[in-house]
Protein backbone atom coordinates (compact mmCIF):
# COMPACT_ATOMS: atom_id res chain seq x y z
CA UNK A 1 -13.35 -12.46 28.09
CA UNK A 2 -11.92 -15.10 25.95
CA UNK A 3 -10.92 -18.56 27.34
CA UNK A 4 -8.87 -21.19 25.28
CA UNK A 5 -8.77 -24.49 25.78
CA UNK A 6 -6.15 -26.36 24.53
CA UNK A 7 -6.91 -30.46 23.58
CA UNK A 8 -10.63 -31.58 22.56
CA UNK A 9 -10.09 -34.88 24.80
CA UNK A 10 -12.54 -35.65 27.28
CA UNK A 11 -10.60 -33.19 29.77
CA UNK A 12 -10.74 -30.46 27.76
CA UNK A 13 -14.22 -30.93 26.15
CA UNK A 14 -15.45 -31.35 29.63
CA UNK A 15 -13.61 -28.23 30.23
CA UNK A 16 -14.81 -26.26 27.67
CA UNK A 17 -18.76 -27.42 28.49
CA UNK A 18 -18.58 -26.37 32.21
CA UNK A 19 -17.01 -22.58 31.13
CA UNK A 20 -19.67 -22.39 28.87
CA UNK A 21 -22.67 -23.62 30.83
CA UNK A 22 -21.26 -21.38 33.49
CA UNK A 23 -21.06 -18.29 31.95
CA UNK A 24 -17.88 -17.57 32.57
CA UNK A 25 -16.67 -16.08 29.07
CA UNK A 26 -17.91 -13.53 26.31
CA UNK A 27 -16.17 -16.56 24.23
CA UNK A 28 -14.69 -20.17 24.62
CA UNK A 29 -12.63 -21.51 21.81
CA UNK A 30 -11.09 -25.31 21.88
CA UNK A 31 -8.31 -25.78 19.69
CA UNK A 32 -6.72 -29.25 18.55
CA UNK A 33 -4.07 -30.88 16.05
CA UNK A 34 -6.92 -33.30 15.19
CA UNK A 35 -8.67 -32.15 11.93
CA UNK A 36 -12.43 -31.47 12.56
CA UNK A 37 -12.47 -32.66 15.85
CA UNK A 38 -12.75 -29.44 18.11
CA UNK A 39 -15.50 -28.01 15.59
CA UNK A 40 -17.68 -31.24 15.84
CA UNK A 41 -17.45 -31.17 19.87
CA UNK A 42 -18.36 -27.14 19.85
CA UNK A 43 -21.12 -27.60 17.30
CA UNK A 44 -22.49 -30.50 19.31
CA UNK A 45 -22.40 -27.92 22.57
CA UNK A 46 -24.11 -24.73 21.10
CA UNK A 47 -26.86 -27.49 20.09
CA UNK A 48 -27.37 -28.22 23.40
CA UNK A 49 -27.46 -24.66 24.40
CA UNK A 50 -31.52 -23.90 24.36
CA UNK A 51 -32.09 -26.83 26.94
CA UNK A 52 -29.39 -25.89 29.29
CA UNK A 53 -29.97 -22.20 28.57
CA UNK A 54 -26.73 -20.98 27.97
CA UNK A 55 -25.54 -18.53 25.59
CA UNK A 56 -23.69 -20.65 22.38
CA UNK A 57 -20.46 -19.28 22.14
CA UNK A 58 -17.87 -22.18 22.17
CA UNK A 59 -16.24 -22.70 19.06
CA UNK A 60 -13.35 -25.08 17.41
CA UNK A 61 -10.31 -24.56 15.56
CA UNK A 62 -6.92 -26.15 14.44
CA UNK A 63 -5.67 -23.06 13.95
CA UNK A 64 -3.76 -20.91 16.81
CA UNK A 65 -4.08 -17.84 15.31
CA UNK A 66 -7.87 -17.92 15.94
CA UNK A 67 -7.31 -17.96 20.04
CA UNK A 68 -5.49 -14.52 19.45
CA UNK A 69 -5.70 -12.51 22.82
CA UNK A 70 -6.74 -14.57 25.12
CA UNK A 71 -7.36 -13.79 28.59
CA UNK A 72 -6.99 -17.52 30.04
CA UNK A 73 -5.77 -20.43 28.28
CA UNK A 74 -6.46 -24.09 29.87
CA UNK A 75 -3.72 -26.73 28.58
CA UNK A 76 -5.24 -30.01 28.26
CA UNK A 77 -3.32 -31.46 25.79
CA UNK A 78 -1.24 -34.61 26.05
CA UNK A 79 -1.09 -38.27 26.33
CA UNK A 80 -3.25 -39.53 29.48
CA UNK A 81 -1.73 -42.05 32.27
CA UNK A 82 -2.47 -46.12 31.56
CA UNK A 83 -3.30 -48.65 33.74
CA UNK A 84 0.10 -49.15 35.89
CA UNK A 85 1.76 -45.98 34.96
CA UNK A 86 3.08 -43.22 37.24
CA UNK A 87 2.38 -39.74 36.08
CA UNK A 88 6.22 -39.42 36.32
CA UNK A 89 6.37 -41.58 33.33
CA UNK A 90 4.28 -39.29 30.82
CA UNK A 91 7.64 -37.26 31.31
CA UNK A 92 9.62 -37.07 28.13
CA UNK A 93 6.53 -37.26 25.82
CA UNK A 94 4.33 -34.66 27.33
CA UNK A 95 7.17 -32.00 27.69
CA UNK A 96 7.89 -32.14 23.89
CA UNK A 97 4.05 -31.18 23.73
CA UNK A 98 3.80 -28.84 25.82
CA UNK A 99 6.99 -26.85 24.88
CA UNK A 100 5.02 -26.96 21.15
CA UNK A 101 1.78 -26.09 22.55
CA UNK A 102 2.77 -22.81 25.14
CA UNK A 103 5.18 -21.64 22.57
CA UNK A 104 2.16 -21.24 20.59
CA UNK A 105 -0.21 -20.12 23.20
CA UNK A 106 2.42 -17.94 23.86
CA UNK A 107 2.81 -16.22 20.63
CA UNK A 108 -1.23 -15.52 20.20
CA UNK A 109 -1.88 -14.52 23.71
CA UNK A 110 0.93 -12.57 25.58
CA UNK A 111 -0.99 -11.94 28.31
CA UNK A 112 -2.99 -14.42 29.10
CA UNK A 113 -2.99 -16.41 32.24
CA UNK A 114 -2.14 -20.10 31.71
CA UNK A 115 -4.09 -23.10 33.82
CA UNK A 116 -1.78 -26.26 33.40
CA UNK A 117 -3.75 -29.86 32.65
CA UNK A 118 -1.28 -32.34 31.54
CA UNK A 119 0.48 -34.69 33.90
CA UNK A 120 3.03 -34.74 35.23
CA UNK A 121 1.38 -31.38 36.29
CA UNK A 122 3.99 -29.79 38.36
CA UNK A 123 6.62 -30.31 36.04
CA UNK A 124 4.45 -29.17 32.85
CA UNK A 125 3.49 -26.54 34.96
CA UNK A 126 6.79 -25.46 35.59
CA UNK A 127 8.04 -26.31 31.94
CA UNK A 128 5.03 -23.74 30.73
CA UNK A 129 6.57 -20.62 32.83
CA UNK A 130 10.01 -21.55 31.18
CA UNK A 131 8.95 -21.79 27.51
CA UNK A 132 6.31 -18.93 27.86
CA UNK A 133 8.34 -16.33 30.21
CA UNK A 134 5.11 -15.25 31.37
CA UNK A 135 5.40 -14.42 35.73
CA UNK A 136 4.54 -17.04 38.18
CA UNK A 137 1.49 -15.47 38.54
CA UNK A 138 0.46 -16.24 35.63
CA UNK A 139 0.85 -19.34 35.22
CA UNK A 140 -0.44 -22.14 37.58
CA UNK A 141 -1.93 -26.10 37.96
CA UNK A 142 -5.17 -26.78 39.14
CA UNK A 143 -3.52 -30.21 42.23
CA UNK A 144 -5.02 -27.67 44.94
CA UNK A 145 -8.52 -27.61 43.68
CA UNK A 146 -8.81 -30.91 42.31
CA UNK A 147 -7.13 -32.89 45.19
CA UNK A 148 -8.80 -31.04 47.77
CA UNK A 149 -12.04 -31.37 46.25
CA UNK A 150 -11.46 -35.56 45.80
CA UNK A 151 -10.52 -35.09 49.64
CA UNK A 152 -13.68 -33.23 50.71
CA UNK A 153 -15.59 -36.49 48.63
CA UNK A 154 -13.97 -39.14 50.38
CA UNK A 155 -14.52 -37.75 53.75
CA UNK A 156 -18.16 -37.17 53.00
CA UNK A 157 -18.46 -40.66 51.98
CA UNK A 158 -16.73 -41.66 54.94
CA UNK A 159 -18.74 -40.22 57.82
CA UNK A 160 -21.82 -40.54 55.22
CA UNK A 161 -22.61 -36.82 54.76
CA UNK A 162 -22.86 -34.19 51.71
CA UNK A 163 -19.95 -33.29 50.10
CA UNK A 164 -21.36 -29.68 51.22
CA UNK A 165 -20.97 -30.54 55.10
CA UNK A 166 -17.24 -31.24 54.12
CA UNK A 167 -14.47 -28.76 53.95
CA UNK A 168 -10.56 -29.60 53.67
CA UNK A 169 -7.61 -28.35 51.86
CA UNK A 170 -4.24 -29.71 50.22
CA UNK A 171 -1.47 -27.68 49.40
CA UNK A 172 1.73 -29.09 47.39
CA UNK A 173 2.17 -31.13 44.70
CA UNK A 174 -0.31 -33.44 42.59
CA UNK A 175 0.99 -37.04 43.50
CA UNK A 176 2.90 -38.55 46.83
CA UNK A 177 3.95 -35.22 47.86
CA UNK A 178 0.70 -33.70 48.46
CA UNK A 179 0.54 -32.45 51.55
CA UNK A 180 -3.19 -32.55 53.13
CA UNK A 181 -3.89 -29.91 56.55
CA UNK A 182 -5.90 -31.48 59.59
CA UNK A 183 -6.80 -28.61 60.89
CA UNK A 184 -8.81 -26.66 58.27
CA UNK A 185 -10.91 -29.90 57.55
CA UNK A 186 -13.91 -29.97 59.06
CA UNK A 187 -17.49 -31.68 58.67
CA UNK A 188 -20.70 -29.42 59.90
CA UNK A 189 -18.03 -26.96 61.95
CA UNK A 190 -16.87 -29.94 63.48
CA UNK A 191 -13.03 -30.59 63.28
CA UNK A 192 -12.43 -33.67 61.47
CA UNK A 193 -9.68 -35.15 63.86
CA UNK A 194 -12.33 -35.31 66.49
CA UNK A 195 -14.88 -37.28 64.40
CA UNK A 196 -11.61 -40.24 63.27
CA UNK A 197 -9.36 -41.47 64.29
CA UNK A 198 -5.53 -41.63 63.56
CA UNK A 199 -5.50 -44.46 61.04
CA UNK A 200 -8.69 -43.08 59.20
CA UNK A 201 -7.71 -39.94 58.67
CA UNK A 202 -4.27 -41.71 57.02
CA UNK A 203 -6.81 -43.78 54.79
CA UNK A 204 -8.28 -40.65 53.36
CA UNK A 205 -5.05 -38.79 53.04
CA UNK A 206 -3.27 -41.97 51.47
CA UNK A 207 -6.82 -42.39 48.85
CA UNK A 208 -6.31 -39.05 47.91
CA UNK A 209 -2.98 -39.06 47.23
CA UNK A 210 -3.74 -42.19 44.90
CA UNK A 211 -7.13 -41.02 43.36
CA UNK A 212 -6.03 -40.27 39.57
CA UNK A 213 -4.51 -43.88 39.99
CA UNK A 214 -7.54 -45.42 41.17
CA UNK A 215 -9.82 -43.96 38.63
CA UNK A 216 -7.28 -45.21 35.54
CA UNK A 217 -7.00 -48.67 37.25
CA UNK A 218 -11.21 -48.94 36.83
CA UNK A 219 -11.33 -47.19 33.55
CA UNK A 220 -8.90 -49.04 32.12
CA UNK A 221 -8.08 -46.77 29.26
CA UNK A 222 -8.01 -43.17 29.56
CA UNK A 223 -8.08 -40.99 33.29
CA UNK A 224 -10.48 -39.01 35.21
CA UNK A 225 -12.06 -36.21 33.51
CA UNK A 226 -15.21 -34.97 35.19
CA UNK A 227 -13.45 -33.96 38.73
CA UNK A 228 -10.27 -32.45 36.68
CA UNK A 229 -12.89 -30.54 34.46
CA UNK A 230 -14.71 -29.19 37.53
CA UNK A 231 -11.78 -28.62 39.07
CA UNK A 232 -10.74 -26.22 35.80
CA UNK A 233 -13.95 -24.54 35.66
CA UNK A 234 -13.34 -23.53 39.06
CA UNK A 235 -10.00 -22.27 38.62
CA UNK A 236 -11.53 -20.29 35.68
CA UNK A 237 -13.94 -18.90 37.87
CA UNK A 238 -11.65 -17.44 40.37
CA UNK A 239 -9.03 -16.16 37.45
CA UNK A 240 -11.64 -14.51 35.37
CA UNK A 241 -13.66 -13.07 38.27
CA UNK A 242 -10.85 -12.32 40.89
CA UNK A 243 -12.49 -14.45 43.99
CA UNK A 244 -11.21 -15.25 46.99
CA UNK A 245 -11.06 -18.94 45.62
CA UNK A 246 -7.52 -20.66 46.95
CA UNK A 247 -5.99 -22.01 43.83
CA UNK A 248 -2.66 -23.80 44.79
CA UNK A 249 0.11 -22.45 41.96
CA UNK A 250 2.91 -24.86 41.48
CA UNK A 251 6.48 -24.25 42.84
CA UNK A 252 9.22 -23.22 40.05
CA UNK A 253 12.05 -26.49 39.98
CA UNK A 254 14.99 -25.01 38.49
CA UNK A 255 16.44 -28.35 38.14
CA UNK A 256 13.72 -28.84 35.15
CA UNK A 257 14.86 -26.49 33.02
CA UNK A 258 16.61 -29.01 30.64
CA UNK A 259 13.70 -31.40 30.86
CA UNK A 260 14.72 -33.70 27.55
CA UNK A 261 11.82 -33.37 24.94
């Protein structure tokens, strides 16, 4: 199995670390517009590979003709969210790169499954199945499995347990519309509206909702990349492997379908 990875930022090097560490390809291959860049990141990996015993097959490219057939394709590329930006405002700018990018992708790898990165991630996400014309299927974002796992943190570190003892779920989209379900979360079996109350469970919900924006606001420059990495890995897992892993796809917005580039 081949796996792309698309941008050599700290998202998608991050990315293509955990895929590799994991297993989880014959073959991982970053590509990137910057010159040298993915092929000093991959060389610096398979160097690590005899300490973390893992078999040294990531590579880097500029060239989009060397991800030819891909199986799964993780878009990372574009420009991260600042300090008091909304994703929403990423807009214009990221959809001119990812109609380049998954035209591309597209081209080299007909049938590959596509795992959208870039903010804002619904829209991208919908903006890949237009410009590719692969199925819905095939082509998803990763809000499920990231916000749900920054959900099952929070309440850990709320009622002071592992993240283990803590199960929850979001479905919808990555931002204020995320929609987060009382009743699957739970901590130790226990239901988690019978451990807080009303206004903490809003706390967590609301915290979740504004994680990405937290983490920028402390960083400064750049966005979170280790719990969007994971959350990638994971959703490489359950496409390469066929688990029962929920992956929440993003809905199709036909409204989008002029977004300006």
């Amino acid at each position: 199995m081949r796996v792309t990875v698309v941008g050599s930022g700290f998202v998608g090097a991050s990315t293509a670390m955990r895929v590799a560490q994991k297993g989880l390809a014959d073959e991982v291959v970053m590509v990137d517009i910057i010159e040298d860049l993915p092929q000093g990141l991959a060389l610096d990996m398979r160097e690590s590979a005899p300490i973390e015993g893992f078999e040294p097959n990531v590579r880097g490219t500029n060239d989009y003709a060397d991800t030819a057939g891909s199986d799964l394709v993780v878009i990372t590329a574009g420009l991260p969210r600042q300090p008091g930006m909304s994703r929403m405002d990423l807009l214009e700018k990221n959809a001119g790169i990812i109609r380049d990018v998954v035209g591309k992708v597209a081209g080299h790898s007909p049938n590959a499954i596509l795992i959208v990165v870039t903010n804002p991630l619904d829209e991208m996400t919908f903006l890949a199945s237009e410009v590719s014309g692969f199925s819905r299927e095939r082509v998803m974002g990763m809000a499920g499995v990231l916000d749900s796992s920054r959900l099952r943190y929070f309440i850990s570190e709320e009622l002071s347990v592992s993240p283990s003892r803590a199960e929850a779920m979001t479905l919808g989209s990555h931002g204020e519309s995320m929609v987060p379900l009382p009743r699957p979360a739970t901590v130790e079996g226990k239901p988690l509206t019978e451990l807080v109350d009303r206004a903490a469970l809003e706390r967590l919900y609301q915290r979740t909702r504004d994680a990405g924006a937290e983490i920028v606001a402390l960083l400064k420059k750049g966005s979170a990349y280790y719990a969007p990495s994971a959350a990638r890995r994971s959703a490489a897992s359950s496409s390469s492997i066929r688990s029962s892993s929920t992956i929440s796809s993003t809905p199709r917005r036909p409204s989008l379908a002029g977004t300006p580039t």
